[in-house]
C-alpha atoms as a PDB file:
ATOM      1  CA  UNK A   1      12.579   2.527 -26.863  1.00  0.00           C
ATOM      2  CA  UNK A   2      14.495  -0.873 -26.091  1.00  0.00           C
ATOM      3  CA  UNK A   3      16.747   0.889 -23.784  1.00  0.00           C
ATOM      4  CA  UNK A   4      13.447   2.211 -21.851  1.00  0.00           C
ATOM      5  CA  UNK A   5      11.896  -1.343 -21.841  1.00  0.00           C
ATOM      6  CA  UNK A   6      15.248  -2.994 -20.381  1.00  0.00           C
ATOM      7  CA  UNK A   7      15.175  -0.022 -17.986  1.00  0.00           C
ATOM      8  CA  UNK A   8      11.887  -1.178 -16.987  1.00  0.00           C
ATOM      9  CA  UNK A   9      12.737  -4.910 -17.109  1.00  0.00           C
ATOM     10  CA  UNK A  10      15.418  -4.724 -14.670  1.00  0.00           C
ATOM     11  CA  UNK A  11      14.201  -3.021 -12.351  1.00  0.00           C
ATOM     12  CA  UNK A  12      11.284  -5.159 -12.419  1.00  0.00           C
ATOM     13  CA  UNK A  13      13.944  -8.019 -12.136  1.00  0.00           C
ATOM     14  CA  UNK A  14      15.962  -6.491  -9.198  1.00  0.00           C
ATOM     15  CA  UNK A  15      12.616  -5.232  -6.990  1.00  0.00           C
ATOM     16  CA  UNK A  16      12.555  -7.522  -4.388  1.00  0.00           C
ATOM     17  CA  UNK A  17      16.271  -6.883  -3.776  1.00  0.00           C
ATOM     18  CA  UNK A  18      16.178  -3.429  -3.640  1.00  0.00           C
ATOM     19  CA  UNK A  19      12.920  -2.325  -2.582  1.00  0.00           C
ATOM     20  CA  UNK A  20      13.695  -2.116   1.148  1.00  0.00           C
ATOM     21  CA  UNK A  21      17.185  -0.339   0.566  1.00  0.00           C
ATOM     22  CA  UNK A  22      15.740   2.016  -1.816  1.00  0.00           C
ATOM     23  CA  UNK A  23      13.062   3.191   1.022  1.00  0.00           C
ATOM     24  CA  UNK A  24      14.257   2.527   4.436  1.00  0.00           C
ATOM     25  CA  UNK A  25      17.893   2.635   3.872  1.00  0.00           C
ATOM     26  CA  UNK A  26      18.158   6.445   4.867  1.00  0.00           C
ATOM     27  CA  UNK A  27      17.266   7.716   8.358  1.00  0.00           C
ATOM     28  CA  UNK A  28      15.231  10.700   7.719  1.00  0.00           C
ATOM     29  CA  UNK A  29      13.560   8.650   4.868  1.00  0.00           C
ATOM     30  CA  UNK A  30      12.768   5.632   7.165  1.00  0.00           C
ATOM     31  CA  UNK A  31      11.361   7.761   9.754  1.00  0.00           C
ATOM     32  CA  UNK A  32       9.179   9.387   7.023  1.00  0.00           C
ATOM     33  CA  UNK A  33       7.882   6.116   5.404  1.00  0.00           C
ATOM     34  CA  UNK A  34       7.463   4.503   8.844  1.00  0.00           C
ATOM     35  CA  UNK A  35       5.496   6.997   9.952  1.00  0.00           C
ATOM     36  CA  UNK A  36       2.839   6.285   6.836  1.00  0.00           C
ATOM     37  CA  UNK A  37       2.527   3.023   8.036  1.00  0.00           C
ATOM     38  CA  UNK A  38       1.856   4.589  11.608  1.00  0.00           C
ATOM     39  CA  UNK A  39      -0.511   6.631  10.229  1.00  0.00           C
ATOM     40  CA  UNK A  40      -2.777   3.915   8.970  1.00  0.00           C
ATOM     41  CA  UNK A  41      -2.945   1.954  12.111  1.00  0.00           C
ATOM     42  CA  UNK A  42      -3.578   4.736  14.534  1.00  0.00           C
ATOM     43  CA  UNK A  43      -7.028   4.088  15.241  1.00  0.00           C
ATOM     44  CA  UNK A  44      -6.872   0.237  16.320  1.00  0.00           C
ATOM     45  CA  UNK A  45      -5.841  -0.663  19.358  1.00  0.00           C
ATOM     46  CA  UNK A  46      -4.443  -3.921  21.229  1.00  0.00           C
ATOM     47  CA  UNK A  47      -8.024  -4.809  22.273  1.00  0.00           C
ATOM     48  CA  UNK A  48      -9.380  -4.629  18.698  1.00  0.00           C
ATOM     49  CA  UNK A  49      -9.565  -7.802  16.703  1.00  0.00           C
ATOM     50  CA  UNK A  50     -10.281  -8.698  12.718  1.00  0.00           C
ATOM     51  CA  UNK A  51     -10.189 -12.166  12.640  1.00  0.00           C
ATOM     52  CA  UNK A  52      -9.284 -12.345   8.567  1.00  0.00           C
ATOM     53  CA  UNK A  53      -7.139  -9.845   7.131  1.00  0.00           C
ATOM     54  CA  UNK A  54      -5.587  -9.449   3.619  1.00  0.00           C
ATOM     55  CA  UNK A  55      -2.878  -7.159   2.698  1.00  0.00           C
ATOM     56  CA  UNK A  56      -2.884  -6.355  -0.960  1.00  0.00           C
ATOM     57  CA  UNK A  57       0.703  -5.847  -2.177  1.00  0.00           C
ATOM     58  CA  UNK A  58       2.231  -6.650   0.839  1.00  0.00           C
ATOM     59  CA  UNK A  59       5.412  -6.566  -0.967  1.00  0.00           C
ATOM     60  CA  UNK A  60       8.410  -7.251   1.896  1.00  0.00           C
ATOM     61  CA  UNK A  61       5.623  -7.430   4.640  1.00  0.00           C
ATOM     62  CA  UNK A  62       7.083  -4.588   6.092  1.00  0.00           C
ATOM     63  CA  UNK A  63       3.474  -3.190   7.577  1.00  0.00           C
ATOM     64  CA  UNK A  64       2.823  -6.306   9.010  1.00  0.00           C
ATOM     65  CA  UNK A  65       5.311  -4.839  11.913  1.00  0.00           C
ATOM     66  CA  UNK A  66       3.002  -1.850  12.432  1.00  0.00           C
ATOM     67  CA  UNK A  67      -0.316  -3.985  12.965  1.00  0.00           C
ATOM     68  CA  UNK A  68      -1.495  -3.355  16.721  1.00  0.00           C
ATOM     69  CA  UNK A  69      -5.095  -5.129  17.038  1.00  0.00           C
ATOM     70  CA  UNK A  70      -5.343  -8.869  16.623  1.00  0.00           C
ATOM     71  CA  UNK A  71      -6.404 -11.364  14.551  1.00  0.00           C
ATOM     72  CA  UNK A  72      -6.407 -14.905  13.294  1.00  0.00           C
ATOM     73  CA  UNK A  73      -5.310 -15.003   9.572  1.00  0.00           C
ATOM     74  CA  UNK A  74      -3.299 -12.355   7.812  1.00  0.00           C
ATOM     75  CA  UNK A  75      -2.824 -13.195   4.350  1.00  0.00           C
ATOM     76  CA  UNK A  76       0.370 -10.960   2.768  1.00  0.00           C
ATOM     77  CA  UNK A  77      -0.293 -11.115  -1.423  1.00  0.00           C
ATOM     78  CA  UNK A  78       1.863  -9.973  -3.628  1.00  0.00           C
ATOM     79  CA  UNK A  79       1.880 -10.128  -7.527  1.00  0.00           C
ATOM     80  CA  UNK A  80       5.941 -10.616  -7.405  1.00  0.00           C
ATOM     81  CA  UNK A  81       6.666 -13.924  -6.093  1.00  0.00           C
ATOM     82  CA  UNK A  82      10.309 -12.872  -5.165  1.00  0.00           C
ATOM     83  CA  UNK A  83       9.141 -10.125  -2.727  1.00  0.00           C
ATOM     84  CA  UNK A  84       6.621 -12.491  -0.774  1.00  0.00           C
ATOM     85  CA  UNK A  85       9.641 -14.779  -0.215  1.00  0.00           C
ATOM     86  CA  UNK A  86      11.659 -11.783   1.738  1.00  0.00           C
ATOM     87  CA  UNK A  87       8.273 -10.952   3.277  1.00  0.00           C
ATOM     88  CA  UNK A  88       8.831 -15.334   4.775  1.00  0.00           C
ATOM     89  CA  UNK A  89      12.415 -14.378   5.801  1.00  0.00           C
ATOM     90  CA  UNK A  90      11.613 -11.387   7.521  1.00  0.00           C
ATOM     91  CA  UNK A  91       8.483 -12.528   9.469  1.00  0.00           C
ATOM     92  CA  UNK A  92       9.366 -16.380  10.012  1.00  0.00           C
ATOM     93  CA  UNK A  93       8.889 -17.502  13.032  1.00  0.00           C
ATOM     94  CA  UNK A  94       6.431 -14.380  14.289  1.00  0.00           C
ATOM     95  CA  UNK A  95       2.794 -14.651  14.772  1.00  0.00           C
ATOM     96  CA  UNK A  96       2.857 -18.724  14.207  1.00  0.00           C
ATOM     97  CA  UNK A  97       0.336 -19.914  11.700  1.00  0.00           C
ATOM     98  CA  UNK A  98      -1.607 -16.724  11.233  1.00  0.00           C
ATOM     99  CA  UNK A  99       0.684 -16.308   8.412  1.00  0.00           C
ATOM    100  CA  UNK A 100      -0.466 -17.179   4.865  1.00  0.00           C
ATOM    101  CA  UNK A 101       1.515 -15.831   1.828  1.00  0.00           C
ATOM    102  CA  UNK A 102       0.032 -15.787  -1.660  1.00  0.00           C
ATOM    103  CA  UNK A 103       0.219 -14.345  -5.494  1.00  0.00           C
ATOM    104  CA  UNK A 104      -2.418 -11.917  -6.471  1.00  0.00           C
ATOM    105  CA  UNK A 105      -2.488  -8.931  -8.508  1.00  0.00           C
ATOM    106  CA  UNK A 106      -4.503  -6.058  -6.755  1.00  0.00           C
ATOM    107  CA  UNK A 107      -7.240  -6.378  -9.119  1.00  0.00           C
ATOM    108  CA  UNK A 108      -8.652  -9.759  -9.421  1.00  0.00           C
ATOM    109  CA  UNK A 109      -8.869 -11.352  -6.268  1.00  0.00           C
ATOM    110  CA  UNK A 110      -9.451 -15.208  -6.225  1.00  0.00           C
ATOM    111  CA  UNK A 111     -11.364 -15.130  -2.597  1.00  0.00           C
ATOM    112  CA  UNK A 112     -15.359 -15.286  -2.021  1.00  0.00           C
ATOM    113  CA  UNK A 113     -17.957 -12.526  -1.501  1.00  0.00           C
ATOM    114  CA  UNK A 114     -17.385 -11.513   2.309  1.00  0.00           C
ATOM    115  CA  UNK A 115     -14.524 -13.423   3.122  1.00  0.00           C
ATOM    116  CA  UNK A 116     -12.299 -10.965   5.058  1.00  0.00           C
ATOM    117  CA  UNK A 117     -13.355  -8.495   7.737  1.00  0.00           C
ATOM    118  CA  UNK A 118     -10.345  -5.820   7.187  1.00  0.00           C
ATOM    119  CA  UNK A 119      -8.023  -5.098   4.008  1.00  0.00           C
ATOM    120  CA  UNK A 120      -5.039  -2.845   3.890  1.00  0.00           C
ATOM    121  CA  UNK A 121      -3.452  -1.827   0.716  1.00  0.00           C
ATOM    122  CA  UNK A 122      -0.631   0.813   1.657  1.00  0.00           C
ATOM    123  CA  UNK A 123       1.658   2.310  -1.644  1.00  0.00           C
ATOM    124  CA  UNK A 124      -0.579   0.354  -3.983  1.00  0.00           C
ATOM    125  CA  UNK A 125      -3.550   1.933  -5.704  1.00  0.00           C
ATOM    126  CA  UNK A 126      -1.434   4.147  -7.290  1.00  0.00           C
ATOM    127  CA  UNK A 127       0.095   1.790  -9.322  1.00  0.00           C
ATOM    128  CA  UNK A 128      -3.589   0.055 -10.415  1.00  0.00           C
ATOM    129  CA  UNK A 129      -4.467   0.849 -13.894  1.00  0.00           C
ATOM    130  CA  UNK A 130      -8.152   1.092 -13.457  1.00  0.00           C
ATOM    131  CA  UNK A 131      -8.371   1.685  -9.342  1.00  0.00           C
ATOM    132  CA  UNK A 132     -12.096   1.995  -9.323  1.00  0.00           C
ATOM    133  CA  UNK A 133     -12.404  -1.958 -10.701  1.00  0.00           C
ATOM    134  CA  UNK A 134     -10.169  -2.770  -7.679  1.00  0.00           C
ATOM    135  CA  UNK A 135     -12.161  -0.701  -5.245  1.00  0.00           C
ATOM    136  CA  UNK A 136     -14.820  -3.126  -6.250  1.00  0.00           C
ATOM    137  CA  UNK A 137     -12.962  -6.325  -5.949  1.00  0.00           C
ATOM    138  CA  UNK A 138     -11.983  -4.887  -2.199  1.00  0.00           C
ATOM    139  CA  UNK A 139     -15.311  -4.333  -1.262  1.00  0.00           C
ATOM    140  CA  UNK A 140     -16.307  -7.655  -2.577  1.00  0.00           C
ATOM    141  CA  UNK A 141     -14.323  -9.447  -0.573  1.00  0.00           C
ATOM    142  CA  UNK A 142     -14.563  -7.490   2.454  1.00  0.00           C
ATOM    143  CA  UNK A 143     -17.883  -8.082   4.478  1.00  0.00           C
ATOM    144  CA  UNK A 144     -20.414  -5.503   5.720  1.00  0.00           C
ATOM    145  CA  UNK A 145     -19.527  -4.047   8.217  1.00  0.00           C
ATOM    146  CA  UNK A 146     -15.564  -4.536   7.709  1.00  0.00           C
ATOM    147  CA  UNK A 147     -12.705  -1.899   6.813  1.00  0.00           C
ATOM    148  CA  UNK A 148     -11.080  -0.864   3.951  1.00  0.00           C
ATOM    149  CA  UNK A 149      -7.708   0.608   5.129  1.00  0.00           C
ATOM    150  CA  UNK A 150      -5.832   2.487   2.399  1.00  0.00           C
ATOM    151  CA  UNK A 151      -2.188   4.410   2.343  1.00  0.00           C
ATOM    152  CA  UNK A 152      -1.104   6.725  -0.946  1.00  0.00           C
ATOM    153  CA  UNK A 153       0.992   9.178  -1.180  1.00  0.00           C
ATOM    154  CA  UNK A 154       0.549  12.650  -2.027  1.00  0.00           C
ATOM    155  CA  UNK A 155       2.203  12.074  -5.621  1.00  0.00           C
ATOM    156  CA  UNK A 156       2.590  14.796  -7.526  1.00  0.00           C
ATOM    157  CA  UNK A 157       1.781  17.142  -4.597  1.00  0.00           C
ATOM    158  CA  UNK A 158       4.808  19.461  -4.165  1.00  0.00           C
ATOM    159  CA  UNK A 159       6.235  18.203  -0.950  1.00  0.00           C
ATOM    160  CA  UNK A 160       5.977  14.403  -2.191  1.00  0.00           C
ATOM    161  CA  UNK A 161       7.879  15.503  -5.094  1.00  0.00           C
ATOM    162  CA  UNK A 162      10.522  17.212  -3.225  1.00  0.00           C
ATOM    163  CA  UNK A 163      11.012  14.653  -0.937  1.00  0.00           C
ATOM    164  CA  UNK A 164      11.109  12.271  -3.696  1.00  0.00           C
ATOM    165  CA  UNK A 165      14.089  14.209  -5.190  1.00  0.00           C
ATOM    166  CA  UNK A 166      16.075  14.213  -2.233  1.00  0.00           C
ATOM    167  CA  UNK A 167      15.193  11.084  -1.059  1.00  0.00           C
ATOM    168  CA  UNK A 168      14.449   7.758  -2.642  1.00  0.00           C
ATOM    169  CA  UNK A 169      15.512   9.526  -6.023  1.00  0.00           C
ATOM    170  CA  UNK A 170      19.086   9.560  -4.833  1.00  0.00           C
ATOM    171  CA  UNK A 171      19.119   6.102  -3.419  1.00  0.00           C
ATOM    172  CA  UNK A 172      17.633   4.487  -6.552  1.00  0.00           C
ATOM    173  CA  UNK A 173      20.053   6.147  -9.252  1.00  0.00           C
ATOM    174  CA  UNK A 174      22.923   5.298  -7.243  1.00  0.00           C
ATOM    175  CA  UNK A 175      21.990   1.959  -7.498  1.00  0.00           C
ATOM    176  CA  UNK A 176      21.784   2.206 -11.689  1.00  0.00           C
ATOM    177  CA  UNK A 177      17.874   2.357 -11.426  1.00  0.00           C
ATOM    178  CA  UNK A 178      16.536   4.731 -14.236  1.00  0.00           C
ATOM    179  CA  UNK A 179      14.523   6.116 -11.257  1.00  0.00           C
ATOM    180  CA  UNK A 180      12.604   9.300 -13.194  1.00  0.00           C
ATOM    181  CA  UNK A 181      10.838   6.582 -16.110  1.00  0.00           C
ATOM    182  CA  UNK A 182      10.058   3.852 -13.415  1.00  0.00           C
ATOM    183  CA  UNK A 183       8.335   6.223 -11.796  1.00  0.00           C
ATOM    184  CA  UNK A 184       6.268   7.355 -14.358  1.00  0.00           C
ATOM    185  CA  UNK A 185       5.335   4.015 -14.816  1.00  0.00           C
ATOM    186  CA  UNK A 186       4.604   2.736 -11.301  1.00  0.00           C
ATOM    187  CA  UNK A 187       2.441   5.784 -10.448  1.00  0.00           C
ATOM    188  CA  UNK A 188       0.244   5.803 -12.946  1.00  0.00           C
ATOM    189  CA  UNK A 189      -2.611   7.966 -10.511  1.00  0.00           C
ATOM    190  CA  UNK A 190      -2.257  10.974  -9.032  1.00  0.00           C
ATOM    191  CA  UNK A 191      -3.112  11.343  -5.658  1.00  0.00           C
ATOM    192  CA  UNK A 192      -6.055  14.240  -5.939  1.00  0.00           C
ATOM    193  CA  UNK A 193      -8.100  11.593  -8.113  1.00  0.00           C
ATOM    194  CA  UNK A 194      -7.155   8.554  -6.206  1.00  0.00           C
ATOM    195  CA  UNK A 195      -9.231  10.684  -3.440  1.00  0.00           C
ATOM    196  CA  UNK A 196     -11.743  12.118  -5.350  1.00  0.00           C
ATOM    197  CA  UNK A 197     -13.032   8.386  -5.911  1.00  0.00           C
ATOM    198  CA  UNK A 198     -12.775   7.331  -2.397  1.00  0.00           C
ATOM    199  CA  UNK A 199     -15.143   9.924  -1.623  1.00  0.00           C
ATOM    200  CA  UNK A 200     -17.466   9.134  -4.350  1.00  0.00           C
ATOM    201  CA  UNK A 201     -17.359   5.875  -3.966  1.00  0.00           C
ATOM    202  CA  UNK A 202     -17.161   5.225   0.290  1.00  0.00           C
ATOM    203  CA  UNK A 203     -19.688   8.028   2.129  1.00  0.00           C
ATOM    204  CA  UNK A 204     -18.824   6.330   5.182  1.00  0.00           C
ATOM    205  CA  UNK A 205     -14.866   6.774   5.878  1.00  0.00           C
ATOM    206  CA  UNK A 206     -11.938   8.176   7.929  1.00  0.00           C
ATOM    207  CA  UNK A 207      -9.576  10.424   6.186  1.00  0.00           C
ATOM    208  CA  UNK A 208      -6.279  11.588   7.521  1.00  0.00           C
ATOM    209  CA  UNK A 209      -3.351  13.076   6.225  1.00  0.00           C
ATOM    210  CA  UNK A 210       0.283  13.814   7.228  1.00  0.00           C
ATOM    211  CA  UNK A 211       2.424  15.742   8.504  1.00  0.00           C
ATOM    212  CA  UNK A 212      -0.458  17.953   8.679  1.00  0.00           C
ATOM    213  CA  UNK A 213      -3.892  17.957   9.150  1.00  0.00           C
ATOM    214  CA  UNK A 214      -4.903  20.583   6.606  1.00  0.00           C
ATOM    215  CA  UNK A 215      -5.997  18.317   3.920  1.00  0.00           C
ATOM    216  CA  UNK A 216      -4.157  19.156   1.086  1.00  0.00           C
ATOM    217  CA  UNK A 217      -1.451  16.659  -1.140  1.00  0.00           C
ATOM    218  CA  UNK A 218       0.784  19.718  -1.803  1.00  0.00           C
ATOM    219  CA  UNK A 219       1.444  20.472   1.806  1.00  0.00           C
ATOM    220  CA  UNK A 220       1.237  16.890   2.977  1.00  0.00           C
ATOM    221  CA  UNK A 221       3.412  13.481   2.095  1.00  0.00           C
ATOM    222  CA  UNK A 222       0.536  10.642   2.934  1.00  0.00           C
ATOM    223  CA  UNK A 223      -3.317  10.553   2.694  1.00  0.00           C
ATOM    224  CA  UNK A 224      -5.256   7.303   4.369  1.00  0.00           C
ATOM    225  CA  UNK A 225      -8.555   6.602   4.538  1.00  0.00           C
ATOM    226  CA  UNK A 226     -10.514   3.900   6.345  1.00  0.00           C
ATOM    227  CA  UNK A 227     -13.753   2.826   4.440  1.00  0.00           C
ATOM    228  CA  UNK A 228     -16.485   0.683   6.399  1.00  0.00           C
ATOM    229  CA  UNK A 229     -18.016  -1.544   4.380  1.00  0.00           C
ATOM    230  CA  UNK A 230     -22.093  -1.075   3.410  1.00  0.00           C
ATOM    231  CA  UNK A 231     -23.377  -3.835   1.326  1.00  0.00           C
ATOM    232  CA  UNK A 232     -26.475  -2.260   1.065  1.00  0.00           C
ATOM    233  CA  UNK A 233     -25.399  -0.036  -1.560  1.00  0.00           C
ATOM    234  CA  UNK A 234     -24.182  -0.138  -5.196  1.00  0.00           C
ATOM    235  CA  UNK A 235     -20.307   0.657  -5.676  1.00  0.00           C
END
């Protein structure tokens, strides 16, 4: 059991280090994980324009990058400190002083009723221990009539799981990661009920997935879905 812990521990320790080699190191896996982030930002355009946006685990900021419409804030949160500084080093100097950076866990959220009109959480809710309480801190903060943009991956559908093997499996143990029990730790939901409670919860929504439209998580690798925002309701 200690050895598991320190497993944990260190790689805990070493994420903001590794995190970008461990997923867009490789070409083919690059291209695959880019193309998530793609995915989630196809329907907004140049023109568009959210003039608050938060990004819940923002990690390295690397989906900053694939943001097309405009805006006036973008606040990247993180609940690792480390990460959000590589997120500064990799975006200083872009988009001037749109950029705020700040510590949050994806579940309690220190901002007011209505105080952002999109948030994008892409990778994340997987990793929640009790998604549906952070579903309602989203929509809390989001106002009516804003979006709810959300990227997960089709964990433990059968071609996540193969890519995972011959992927970011191989990168991570190469690098002394104990890749199979961090795993089981960071995705702690499966995809199917992740989705299941985006459709109970959000009647009004966009769902795509990828590589193919047929929407199932053992043929696919990525599921989003847009939610826009009813206050009118009870979540």
């Amino acid at each position: 059991m200690e050895n598991e812990d320190q497993a944990w521990l260190d790689y805990r320790a070493r994420f903001a280090g590794v995190y970008d080699e461990a997923n867009y190191a490789g070409s083919l896996q690059s291209a695959v994980m880019r193309a998530g982030h793609r995915l989630l930002e196809k329907p907004f355009k140049e023109s568009d324009h959210f003039a608050k946006v938060l990004e819940i685990g923002a990690g390295t900021g690397e989906h900053l990058g694939f943001v097309r419409h405009g805006f006036d804030q973008y606040v990247l949160t993180d609940p690792n400190e480390k990460t959000l500084e590589v997120a500064r080093r990799k975006l200083h100097g872009r988009f001037g002083e749109k950029l705020q950076y700040e510590t949050h866990s994806g579940e309690g959220l220190r901002y007011a009723n209505n105080s952002f009109d999109r948030l994008i959480a892409t990778h994340v809710l997987e990793h929640i221990y009790q998604p549906h309480l952070a579903l309602k801190e989203w929509r809390r903060v989001v106002r009516n009539g804003g979006v709810i943009s959300i990227l997960i991956p089709t964990d433990p559908g059968i071609a996540w799981r193969l890519g995972r093997h011959f992927g970011p499996r191989k990168n991570a143990i190469a690098q002394g990661i104990a890749y199979d029990y961090v795993m089981a730790r960071e995705h702690v939901n499966p995809c199917n009920n992740l989705v299941a409670m985006l459709r109970h919860y959000f009647p009004e929504r966009t769902e795509s997935w990828w590589p193919f439209a047929i929407p199932s998580i053992d043929l696919n690798l990525f599921f989003v879905c847009h939610v826009v925002v009813r206050k009118d309701g009870n979540l």
